[in-house]
Structure formats: structure tokens, C-alpha cells
C-alpha atoms as a PDB file:
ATOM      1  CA  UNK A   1      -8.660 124.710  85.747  1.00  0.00           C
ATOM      2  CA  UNK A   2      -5.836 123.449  88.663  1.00  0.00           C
ATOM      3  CA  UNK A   3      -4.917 119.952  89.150  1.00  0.00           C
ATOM      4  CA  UNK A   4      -2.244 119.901  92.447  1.00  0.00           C
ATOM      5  CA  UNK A   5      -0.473 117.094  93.016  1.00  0.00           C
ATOM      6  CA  UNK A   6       0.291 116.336  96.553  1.00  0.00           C
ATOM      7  CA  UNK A   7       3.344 113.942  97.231  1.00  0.00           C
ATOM      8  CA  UNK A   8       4.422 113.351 101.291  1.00  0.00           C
ATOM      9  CA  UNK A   9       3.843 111.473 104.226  1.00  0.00           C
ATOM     10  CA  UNK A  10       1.169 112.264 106.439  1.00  0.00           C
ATOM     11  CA  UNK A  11      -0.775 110.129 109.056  1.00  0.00           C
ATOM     12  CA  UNK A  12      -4.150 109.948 106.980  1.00  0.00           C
ATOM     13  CA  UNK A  13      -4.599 106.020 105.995  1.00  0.00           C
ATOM     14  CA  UNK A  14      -7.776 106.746 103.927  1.00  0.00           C
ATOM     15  CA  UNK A  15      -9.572 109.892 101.469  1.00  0.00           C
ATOM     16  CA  UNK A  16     -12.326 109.880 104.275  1.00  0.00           C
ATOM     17  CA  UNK A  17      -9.743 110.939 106.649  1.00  0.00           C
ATOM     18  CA  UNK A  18      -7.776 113.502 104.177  1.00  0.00           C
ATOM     19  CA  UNK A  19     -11.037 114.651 103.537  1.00  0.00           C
ATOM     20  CA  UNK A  20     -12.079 115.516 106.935  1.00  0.00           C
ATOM     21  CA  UNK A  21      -8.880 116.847 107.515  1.00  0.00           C
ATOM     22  CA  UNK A  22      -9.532 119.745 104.241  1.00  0.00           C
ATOM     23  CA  UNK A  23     -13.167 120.246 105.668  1.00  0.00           C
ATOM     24  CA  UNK A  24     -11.919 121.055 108.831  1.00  0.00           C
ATOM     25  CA  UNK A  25      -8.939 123.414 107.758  1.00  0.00           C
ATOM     26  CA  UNK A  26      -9.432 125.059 103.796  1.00  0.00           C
ATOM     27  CA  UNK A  27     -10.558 128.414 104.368  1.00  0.00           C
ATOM     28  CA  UNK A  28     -13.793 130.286 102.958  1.00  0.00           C
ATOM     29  CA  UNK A  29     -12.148 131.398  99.649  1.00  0.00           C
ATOM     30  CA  UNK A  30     -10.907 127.607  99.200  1.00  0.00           C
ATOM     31  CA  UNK A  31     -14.946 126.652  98.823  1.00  0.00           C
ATOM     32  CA  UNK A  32     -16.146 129.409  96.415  1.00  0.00           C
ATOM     33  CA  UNK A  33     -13.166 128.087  94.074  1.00  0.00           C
ATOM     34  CA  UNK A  34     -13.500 124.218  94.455  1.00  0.00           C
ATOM     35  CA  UNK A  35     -15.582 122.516  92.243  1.00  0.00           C
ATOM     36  CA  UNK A  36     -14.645 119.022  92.192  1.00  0.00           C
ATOM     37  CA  UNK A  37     -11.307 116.910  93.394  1.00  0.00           C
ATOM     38  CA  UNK A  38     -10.259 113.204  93.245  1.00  0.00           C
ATOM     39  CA  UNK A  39      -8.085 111.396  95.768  1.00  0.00           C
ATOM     40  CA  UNK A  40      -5.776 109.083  95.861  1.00  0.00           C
ATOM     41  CA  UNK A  41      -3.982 107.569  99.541  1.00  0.00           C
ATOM     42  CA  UNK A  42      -1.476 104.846  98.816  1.00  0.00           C
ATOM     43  CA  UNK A  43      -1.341 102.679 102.289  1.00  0.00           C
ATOM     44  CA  UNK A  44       2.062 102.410 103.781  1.00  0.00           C
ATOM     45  CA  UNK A  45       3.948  99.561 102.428  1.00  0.00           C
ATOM     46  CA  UNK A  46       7.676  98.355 101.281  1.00  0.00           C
ATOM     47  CA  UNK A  47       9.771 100.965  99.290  1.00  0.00           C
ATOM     48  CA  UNK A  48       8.972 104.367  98.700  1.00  0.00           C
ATOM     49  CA  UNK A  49       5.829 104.441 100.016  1.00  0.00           C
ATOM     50  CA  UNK A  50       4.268 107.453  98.277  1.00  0.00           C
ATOM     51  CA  UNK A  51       4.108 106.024  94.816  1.00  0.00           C
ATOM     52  CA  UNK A  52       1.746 103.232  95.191  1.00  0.00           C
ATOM     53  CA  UNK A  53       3.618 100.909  92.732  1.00  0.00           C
ATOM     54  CA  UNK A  54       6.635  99.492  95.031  1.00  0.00           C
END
């Protein structure tokens, strides 16, 4: 089992968006490996904004 943590800005304001964005970019080998994920996007706001807590 992997669990990745991904910490950054990026332009996607939602997980529908991130999602389309790995649909339309994760190669063939990324799909026979995958078998689940959760997402979390924390909207832009005051502070760090990549933390979702400030």
C-alpha cells in the first residue's frame, strides 16, 4: 500500500477539477496500480493556505 501526500499550490479550487486533471494526464501503468484515493483541496484563504486550518 502508498499513501502520497501532496502539499503546493496549484489552480484546482475543487477534487472534481484535480480529478480531471489526473484522468487527463496519469499514464497507463498509473491505472493498473490505483485502486482507490481520497482528496482533499483546501480553498484559498488567510495564512498558509495549504493547511486548511489558518
Amino acid at each position: 500500500m502508498v499513501i502520497a501526500e501532496i502539499k503546493g499550490m496549484s489552480n484546482w479550487a475543487s477534487e472534481e477539477e484535480t480529478i480531471h486533471f489526473i484522468e487527463e494526464h496519469a499514464g497507463e501503468k498509473f491505472w493498473e496500480y490505483l485502486q482507490g484515493y481520497k482528496l482533499f483541496v483546501y480553498p484559498v484563504k488567510k495564512g498558509c493556505n495549504s493547511c486548511g486550518t489558518h
